[in-house]
PDB file of N, CA and C in Angstrom:
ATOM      1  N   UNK A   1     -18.499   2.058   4.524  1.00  0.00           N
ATOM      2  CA  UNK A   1     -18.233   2.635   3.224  1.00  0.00           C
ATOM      3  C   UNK A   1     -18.895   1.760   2.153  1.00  0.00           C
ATOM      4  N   UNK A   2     -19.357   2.762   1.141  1.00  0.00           N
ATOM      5  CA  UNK A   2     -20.028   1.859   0.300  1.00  0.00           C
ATOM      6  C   UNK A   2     -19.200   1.174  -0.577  1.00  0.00           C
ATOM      7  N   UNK A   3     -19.586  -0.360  -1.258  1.00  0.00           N
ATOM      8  CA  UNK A   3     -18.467  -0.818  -2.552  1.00  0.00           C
ATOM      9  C   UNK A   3     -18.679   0.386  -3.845  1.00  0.00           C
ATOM     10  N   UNK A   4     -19.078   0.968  -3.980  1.00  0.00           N
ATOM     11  CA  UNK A   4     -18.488   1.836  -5.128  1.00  0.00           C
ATOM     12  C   UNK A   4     -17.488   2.785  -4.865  1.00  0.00           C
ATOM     13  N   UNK A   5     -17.903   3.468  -3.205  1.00  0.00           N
ATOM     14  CA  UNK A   5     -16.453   3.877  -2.827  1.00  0.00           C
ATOM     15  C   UNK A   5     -15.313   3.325  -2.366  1.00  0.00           C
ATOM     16  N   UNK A   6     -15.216   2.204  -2.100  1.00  0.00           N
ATOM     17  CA  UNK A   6     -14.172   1.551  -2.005  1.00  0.00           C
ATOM     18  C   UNK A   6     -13.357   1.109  -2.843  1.00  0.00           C
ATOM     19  N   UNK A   7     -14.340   0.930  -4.088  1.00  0.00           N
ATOM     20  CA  UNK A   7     -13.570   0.398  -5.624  1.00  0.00           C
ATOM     21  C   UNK A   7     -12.880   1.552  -6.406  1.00  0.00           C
ATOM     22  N   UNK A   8     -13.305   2.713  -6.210  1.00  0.00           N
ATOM     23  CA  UNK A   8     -13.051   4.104  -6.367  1.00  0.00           C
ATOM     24  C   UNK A   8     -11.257   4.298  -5.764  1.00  0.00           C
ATOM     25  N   UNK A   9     -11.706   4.351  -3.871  1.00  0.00           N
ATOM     26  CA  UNK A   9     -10.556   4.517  -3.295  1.00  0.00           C
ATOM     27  C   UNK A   9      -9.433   3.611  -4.065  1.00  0.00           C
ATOM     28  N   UNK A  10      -9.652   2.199  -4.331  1.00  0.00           N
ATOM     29  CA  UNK A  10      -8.648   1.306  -4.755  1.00  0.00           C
ATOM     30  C   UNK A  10      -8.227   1.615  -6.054  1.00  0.00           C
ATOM     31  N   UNK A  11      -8.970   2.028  -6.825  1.00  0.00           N
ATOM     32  CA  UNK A  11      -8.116   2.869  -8.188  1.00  0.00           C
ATOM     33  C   UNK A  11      -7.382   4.177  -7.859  1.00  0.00           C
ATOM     34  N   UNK A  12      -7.490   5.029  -7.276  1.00  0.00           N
ATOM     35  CA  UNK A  12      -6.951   6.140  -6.632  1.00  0.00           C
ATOM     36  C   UNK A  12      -5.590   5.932  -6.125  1.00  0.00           C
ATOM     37  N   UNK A  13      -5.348   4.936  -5.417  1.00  0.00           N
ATOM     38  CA  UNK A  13      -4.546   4.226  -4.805  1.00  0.00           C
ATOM     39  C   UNK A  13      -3.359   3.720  -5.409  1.00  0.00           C
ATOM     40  N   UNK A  14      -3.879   3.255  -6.259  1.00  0.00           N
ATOM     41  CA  UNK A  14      -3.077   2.588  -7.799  1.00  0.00           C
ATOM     42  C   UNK A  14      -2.484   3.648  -8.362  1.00  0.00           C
ATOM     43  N   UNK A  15      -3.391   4.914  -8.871  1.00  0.00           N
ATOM     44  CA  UNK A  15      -3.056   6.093  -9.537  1.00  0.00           C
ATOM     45  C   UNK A  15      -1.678   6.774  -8.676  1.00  0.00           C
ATOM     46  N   UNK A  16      -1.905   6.422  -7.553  1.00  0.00           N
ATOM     47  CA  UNK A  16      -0.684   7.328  -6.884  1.00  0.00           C
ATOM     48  C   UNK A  16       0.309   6.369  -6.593  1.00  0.00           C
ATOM     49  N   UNK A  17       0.283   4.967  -6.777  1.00  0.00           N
ATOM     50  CA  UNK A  17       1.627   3.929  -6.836  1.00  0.00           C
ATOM     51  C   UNK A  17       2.386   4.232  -8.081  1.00  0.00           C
ATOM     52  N   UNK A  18       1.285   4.216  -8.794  1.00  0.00           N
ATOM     53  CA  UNK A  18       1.726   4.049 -10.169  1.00  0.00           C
ATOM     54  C   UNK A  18       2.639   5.503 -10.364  1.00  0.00           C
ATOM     55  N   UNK A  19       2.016   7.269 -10.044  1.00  0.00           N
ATOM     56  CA  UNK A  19       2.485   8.307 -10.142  1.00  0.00           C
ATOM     57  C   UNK A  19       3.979   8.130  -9.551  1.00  0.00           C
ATOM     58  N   UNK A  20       3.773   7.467  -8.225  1.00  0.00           N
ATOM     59  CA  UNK A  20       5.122   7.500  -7.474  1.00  0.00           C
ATOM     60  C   UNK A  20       6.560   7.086  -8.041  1.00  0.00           C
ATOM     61  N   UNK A  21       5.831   5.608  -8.231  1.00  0.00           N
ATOM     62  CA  UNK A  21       7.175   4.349  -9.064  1.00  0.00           C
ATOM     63  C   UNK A  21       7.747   5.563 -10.643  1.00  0.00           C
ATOM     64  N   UNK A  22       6.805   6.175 -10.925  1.00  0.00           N
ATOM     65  CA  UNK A  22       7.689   7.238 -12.379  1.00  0.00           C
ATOM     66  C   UNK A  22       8.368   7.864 -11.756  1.00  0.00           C
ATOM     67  N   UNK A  23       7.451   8.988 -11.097  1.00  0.00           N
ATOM     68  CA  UNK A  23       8.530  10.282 -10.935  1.00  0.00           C
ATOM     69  C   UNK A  23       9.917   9.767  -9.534  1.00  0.00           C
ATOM     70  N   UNK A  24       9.816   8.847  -8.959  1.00  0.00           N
ATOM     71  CA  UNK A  24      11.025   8.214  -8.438  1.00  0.00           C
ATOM     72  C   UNK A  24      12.238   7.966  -9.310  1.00  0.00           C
ATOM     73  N   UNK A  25      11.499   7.313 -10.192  1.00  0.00           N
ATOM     74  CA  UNK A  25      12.610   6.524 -11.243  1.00  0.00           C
ATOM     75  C   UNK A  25      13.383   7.794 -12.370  1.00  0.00           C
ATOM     76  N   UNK A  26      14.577   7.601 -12.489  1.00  0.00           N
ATOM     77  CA  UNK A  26      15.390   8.544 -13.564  1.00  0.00           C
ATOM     78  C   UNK A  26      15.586   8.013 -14.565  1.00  0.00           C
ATOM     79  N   UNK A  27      15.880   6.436 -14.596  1.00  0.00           N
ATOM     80  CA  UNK A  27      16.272   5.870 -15.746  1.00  0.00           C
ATOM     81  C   UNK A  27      15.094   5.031 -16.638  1.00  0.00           C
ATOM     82  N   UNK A  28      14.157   5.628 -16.341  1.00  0.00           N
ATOM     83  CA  UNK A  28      13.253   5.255 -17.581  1.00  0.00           C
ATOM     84  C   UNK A  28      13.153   5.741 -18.859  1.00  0.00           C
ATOM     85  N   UNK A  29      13.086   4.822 -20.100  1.00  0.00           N
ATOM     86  CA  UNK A  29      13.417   5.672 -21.293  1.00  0.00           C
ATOM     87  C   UNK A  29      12.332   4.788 -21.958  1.00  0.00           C
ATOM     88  N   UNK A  30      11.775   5.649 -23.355  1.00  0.00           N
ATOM     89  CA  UNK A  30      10.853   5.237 -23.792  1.00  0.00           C
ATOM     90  C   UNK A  30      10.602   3.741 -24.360  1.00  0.00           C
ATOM     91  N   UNK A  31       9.686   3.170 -23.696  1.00  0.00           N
ATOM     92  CA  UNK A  31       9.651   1.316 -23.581  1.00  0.00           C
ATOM     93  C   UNK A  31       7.838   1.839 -24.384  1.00  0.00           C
ATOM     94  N   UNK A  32       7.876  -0.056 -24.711  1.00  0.00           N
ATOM     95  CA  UNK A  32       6.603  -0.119 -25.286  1.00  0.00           C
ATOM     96  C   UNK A  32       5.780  -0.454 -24.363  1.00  0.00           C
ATOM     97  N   UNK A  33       6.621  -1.006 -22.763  1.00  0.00           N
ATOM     98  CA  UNK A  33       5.800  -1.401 -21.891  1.00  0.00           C
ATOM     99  C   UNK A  33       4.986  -0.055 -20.967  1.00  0.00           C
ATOM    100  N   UNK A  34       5.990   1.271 -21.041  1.00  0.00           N
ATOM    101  CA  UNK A  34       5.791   2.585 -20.370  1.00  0.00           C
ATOM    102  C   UNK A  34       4.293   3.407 -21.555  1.00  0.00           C
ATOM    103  N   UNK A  35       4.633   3.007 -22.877  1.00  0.00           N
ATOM    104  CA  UNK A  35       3.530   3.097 -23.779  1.00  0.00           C
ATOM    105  C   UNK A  35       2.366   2.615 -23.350  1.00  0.00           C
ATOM    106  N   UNK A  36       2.622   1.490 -23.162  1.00  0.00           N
ATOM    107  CA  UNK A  36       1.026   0.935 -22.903  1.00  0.00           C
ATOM    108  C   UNK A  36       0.244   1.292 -21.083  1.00  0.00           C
ATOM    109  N   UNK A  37       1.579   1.746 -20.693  1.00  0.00           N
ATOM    110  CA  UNK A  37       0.986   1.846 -18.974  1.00  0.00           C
ATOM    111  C   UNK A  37       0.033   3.506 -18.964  1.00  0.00           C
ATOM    112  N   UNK A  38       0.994   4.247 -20.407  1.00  0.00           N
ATOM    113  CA  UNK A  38       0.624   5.675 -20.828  1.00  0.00           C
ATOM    114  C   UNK A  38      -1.232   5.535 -20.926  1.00  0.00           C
ATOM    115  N   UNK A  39      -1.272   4.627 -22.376  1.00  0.00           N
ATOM    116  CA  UNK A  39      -2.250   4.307 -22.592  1.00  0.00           C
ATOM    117  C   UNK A  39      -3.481   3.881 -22.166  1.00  0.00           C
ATOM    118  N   UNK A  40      -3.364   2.612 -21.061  1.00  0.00           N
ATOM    119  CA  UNK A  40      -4.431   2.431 -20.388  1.00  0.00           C
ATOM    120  C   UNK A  40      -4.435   3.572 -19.292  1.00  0.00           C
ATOM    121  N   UNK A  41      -3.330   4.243 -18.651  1.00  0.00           N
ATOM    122  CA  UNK A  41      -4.281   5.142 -17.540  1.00  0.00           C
ATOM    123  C   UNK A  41      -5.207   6.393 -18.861  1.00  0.00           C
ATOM    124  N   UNK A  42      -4.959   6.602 -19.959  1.00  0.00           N
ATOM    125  CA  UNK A  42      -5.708   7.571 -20.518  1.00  0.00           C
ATOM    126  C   UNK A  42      -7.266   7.056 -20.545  1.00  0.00           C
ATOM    127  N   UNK A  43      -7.501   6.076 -20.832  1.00  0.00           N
ATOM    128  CA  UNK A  43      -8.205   5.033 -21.733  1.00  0.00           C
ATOM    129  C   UNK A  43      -9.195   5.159 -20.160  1.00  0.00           C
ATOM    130  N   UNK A  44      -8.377   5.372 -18.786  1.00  0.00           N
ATOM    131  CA  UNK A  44      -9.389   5.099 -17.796  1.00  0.00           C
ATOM    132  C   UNK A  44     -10.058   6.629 -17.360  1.00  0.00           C
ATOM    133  N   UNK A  45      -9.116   7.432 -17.496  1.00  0.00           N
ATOM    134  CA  UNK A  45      -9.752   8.597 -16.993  1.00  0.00           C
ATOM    135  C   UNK A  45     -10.237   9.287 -18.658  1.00  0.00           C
ATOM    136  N   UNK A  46     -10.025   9.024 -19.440  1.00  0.00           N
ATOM    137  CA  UNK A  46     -10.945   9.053 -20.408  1.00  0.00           C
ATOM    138  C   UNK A  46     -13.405   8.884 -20.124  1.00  0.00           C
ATOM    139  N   UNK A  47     -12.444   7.448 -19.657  1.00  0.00           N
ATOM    140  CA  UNK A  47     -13.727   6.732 -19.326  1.00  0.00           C
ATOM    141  C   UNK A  47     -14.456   7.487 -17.692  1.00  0.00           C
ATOM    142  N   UNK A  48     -13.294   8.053 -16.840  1.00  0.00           N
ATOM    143  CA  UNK A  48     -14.144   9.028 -15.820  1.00  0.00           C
ATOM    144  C   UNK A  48     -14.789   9.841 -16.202  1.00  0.00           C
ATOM    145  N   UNK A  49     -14.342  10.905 -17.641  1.00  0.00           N
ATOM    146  CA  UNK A  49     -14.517  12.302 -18.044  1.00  0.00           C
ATOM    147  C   UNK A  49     -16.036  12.590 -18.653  1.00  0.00           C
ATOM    148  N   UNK A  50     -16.790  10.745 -18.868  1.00  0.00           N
ATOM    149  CA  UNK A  50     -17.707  11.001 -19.602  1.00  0.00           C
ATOM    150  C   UNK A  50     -18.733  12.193 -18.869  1.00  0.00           C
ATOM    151  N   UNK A  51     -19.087  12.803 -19.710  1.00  0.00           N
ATOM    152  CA  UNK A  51     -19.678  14.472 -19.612  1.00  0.00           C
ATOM    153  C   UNK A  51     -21.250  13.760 -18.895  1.00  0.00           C
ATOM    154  N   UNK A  52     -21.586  12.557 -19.612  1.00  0.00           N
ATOM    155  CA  UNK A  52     -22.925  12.586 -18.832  1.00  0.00           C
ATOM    156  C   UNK A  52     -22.779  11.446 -17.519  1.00  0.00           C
ATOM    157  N   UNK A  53     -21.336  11.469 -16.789  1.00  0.00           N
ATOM    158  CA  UNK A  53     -20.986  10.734 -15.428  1.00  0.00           C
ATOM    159  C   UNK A  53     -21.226   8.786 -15.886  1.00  0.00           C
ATOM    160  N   UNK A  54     -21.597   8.769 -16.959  1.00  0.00           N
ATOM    161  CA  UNK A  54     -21.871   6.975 -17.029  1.00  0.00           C
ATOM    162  C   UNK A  54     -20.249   6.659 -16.873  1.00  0.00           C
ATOM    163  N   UNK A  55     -20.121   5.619 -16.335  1.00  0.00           N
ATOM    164  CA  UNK A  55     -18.935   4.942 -16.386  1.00  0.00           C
ATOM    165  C   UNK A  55     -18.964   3.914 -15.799  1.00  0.00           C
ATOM    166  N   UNK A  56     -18.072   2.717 -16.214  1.00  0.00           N
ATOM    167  CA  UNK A  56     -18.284   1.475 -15.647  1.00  0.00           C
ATOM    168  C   UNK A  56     -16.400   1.153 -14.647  1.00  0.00           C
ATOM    169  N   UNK A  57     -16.747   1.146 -13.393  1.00  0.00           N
ATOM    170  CA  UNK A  57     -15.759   0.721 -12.461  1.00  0.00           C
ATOM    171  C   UNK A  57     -14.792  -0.183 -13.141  1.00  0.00           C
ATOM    172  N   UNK A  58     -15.789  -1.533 -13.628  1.00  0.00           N
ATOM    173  CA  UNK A  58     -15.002  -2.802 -14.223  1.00  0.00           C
ATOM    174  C   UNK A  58     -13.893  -2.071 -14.823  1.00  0.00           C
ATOM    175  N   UNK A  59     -14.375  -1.454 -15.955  1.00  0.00           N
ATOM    176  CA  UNK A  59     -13.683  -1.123 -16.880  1.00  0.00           C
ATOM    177  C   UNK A  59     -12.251  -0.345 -16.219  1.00  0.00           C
ATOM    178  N   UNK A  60     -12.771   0.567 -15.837  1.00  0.00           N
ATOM    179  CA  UNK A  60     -11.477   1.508 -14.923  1.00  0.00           C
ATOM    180  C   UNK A  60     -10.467   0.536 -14.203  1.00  0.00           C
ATOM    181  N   UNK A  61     -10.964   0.143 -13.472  1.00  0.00           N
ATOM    182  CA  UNK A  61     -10.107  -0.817 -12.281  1.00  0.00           C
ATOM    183  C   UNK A  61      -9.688  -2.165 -13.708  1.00  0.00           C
ATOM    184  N   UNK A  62     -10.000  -2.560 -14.476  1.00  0.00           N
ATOM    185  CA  UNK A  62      -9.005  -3.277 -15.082  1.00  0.00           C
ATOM    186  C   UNK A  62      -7.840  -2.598 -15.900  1.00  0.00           C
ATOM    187  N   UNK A  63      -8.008  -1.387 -16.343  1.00  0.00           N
ATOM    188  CA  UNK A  63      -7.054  -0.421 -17.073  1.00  0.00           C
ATOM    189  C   UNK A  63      -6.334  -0.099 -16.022  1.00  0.00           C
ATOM    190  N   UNK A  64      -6.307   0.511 -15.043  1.00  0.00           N
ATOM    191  CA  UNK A  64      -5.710   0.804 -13.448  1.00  0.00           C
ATOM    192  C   UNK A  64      -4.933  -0.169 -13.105  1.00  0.00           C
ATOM    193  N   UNK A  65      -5.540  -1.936 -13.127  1.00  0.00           N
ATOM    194  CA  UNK A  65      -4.340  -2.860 -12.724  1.00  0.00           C
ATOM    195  C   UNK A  65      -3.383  -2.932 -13.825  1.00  0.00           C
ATOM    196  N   UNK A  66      -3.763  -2.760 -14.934  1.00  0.00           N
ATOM    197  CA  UNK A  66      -3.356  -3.223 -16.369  1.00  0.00           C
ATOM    198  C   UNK A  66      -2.089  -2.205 -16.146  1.00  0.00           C
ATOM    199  N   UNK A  67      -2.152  -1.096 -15.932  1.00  0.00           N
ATOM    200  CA  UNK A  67      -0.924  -0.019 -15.795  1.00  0.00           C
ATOM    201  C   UNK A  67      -0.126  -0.288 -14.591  1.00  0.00           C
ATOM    202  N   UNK A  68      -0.479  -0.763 -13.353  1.00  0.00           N
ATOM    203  CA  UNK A  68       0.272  -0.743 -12.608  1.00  0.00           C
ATOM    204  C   UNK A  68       1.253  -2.356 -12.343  1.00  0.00           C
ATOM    205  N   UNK A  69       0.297  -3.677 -13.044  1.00  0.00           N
ATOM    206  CA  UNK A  69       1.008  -4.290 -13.144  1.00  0.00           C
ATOM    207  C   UNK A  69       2.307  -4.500 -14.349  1.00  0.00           C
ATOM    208  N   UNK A  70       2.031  -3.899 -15.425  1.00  0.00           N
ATOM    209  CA  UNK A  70       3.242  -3.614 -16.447  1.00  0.00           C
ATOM    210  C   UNK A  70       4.323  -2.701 -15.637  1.00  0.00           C
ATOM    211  N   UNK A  71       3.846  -1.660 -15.485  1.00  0.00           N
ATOM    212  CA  UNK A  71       4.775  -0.347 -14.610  1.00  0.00           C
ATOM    213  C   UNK A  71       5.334  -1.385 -13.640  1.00  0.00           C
ATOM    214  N   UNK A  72       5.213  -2.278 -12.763  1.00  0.00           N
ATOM    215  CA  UNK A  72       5.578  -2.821 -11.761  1.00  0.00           C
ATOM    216  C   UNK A  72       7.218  -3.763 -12.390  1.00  0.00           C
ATOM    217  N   UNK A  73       6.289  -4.871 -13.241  1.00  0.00           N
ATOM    218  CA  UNK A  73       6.767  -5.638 -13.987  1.00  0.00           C
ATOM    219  C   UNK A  73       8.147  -4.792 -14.513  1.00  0.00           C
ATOM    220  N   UNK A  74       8.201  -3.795 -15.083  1.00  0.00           N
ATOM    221  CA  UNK A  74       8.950  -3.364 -16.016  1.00  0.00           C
ATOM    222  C   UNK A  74      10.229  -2.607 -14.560  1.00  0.00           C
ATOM    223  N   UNK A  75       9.828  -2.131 -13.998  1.00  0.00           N
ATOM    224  CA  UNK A  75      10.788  -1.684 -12.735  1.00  0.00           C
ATOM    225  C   UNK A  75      11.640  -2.662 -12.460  1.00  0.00           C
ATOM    226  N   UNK A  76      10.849  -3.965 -12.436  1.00  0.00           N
ATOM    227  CA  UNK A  76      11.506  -5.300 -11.826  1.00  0.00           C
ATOM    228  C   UNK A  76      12.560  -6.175 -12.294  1.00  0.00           C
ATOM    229  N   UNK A  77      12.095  -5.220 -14.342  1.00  0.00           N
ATOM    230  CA  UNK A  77      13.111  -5.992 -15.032  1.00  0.00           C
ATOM    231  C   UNK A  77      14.552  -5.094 -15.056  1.00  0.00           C
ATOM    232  N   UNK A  78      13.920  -3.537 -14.586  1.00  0.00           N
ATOM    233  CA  UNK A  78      15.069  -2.590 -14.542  1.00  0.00           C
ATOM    234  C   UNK A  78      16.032  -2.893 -13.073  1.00  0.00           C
ATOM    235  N   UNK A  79      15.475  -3.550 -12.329  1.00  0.00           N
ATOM    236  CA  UNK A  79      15.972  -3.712 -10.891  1.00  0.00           C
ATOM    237  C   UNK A  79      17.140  -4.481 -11.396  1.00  0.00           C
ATOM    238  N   UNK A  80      16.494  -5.829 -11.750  1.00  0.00           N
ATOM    239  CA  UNK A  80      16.989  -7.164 -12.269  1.00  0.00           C
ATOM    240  C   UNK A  80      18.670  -6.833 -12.608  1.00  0.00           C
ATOM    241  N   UNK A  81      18.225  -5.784 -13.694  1.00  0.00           N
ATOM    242  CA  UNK A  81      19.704  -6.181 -14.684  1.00  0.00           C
ATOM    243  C   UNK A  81      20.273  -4.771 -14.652  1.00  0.00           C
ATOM    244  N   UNK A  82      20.210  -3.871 -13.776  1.00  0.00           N
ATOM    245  CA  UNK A  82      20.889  -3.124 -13.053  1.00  0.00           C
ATOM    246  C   UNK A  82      21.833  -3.809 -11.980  1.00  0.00           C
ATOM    247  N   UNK A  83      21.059  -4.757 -10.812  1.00  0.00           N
ATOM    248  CA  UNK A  83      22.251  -6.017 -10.235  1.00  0.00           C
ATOM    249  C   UNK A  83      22.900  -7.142 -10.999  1.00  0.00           C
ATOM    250  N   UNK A  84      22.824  -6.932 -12.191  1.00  0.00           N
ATOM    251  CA  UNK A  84      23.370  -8.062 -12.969  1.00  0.00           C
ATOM    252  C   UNK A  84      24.759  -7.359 -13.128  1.00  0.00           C
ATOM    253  N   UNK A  85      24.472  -5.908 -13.911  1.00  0.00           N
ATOM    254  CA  UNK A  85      25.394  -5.221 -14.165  1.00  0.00           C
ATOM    255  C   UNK A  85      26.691  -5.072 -12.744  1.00  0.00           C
ATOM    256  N   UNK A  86      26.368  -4.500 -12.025  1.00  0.00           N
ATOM    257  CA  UNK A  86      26.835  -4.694 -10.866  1.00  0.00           C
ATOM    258  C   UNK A  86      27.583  -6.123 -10.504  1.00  0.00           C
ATOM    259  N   UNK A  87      26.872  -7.081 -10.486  1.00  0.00           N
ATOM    260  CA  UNK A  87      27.570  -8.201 -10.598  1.00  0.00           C
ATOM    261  C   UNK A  87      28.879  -8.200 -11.458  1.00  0.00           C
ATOM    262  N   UNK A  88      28.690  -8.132 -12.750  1.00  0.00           N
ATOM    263  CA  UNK A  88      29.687  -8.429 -13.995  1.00  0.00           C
ATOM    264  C   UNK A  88      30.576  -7.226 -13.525  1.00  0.00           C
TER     265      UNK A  88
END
């Protein structure tokens, strides 16, 4: 497989972690961190849509981690203090 399809597959990949971890979750409510995860996936498939196909991978695959590590992050803090609660 070539590295452009592989760098491809690995954003794809992301796109459907990232799809999953939302529509799983019920108790997400509007965060600035869910804002910005909004934002960079636009910002990347924005950057797929260009009409004359230019696009730069870099760019994608850093907006792609950029969303899935906040989205991640932010689950982790919902995990967190959901067992806190529980605790108390």
């Amino acid at each position: 497989m070539q590295r452009k399809e592989m760098r491809l597959r690995r954003i794809q990949h992301l796109a459907h972690k990232i799809m999953d971890e939302i529509n799983l979750r019920e108790e997400h409510s509007q965060s600035e961190e869910l804002l910005m995860v909004i934002d960079n996936l636009s910002r990347a498939l924005g950057e797929l849509a260009d009409p004359c196909g230019y696009y730069s991978l870099d760019y994608i695959e850093d907006k792609m981690e950029k969303s899935h590590s906040l989205l991640i992050n932010k689950l982790k803090k919902l995990d967190f203090s959901s067992e806190k609660k529980i605790i108390q």
